[in-house]
Protein backbone atom coordinates (compact mmCIF):
# COMPACT_ATOMS: atom_id res chain seq x y z
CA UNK A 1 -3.01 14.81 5.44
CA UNK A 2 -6.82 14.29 6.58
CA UNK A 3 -9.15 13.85 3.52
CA UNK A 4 -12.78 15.10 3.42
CA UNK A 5 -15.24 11.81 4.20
CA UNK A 6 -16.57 12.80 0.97
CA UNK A 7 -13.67 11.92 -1.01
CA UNK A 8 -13.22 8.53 0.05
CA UNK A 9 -14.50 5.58 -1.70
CA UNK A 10 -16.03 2.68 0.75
CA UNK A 11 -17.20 0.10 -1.76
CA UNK A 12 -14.36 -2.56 -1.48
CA UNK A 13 -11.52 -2.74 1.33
CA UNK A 14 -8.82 -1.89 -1.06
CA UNK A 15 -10.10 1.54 -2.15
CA UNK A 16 -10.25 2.21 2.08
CA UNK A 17 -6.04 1.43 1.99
CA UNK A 18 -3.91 4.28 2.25
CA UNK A 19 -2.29 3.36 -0.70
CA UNK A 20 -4.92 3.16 -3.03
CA UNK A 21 -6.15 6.12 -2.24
CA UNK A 22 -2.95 7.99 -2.81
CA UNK A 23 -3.24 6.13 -6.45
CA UNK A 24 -6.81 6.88 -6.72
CA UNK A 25 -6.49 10.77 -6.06
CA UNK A 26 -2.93 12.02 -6.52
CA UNK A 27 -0.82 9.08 -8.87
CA UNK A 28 -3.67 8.37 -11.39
CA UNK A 29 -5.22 11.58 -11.83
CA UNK A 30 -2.78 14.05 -11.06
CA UNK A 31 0.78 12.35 -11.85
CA UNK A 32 -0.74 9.75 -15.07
CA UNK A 33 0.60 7.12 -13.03
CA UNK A 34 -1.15 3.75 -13.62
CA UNK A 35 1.32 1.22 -13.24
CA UNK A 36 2.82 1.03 -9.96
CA UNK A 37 4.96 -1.97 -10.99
CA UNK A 38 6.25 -0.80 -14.22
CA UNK A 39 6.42 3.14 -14.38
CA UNK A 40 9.37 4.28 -14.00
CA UNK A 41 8.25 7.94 -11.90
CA UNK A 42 8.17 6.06 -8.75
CA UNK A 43 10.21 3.93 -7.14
CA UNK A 44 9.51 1.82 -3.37
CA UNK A 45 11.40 1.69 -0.46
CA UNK A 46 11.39 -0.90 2.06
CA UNK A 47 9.92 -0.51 5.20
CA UNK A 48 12.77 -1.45 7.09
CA UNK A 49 14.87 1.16 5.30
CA UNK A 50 12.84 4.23 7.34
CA UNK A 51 12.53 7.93 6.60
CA UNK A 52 16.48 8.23 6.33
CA UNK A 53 16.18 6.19 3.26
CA UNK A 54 13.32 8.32 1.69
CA UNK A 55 15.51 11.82 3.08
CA UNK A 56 18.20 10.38 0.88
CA UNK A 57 16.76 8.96 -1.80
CA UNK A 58 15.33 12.71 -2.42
CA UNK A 59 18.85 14.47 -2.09
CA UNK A 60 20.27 11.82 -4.77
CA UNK A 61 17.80 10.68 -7.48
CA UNK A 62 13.90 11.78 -6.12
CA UNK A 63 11.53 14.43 -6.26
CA UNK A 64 9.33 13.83 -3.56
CA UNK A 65 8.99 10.93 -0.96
CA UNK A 66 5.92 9.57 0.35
CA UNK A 67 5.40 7.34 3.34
CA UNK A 68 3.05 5.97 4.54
CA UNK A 69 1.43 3.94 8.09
CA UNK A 70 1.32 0.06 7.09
CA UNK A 71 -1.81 -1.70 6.33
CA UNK A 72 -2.72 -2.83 10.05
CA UNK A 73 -3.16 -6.83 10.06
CA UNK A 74 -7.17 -6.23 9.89
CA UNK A 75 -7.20 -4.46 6.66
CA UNK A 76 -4.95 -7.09 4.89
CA UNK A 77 -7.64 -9.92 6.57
CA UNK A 78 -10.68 -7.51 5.15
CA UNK A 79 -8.79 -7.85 1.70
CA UNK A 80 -8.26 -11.49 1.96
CA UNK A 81 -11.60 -11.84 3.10
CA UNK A 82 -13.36 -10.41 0.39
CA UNK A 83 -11.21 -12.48 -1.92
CA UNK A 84 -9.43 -9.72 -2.96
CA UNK A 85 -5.63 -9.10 -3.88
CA UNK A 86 -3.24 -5.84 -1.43
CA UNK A 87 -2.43 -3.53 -4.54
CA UNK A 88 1.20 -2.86 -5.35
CA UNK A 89 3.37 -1.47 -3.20
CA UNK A 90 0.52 -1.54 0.01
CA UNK A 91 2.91 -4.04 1.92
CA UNK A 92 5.84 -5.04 3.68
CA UNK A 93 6.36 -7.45 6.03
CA UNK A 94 9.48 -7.24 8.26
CA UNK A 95 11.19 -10.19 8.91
CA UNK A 96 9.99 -12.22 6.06
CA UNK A 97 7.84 -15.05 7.23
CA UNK A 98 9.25 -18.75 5.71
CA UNK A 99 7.07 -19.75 3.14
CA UNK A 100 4.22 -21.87 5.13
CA UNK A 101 4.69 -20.74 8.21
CA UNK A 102 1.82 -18.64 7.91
CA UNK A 103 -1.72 -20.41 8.46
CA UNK A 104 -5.21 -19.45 8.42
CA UNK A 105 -7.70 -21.63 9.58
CA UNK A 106 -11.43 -21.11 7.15
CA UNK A 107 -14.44 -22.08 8.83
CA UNK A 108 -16.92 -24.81 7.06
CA UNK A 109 -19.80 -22.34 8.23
CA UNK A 110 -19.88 -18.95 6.10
């Protein structure tokens, strides 16, 4: 899918993630769907599951699978950056980093 430049919203680096803007223009407005976490319409699949898991989830229990590209590592930094928080279900990190393993280094001089 390739959306018109005209439909995209640019003010904040979540609204440029793929998966706000499948919330912004299809879930929200078109499918009522508000609450990623708690409505029970959609579901997420893992990453590391792949399209066989989406193919199968739609022959058992689904209407419709989406999937998507993940965030690349710049957009989650442009979110972090702007103090911001990914929205639900915009990640998934495969193998699980230990808890502190992770480190960024903030410069004194911003």
């Amino acid at each position: 899918m390739v959306l018109k430049e005209s439909s995209l919203d640019k003010s904040t680096p979540i609204s440029q993630l793929d998966s706000q803007i499948l919330t912004d223009l299809v879930f929200a407005p078109i499918l009522d769907i508000k609450d990623l976490k708690n409505d029970n319409r959609i579901d997420f699949v893992g990453g590391i599951r792949g399209l066989k898991e989406l193919e199968r989830r739609c022959q058992e229990d689904c209407v419709c699978a989406i999937a998507l590209h993940a965030c690349s590592i710049e957009e989650l930094m442009a979110v972090a950056d702007a103090d911001m928080i990914m929205p639900p279900k915009s990640t998934w990190f495969e193998p699980k980093p230990r808890s502190g393993f992770v480190v960024r280094v903030f410069d004194d001089e911003q």
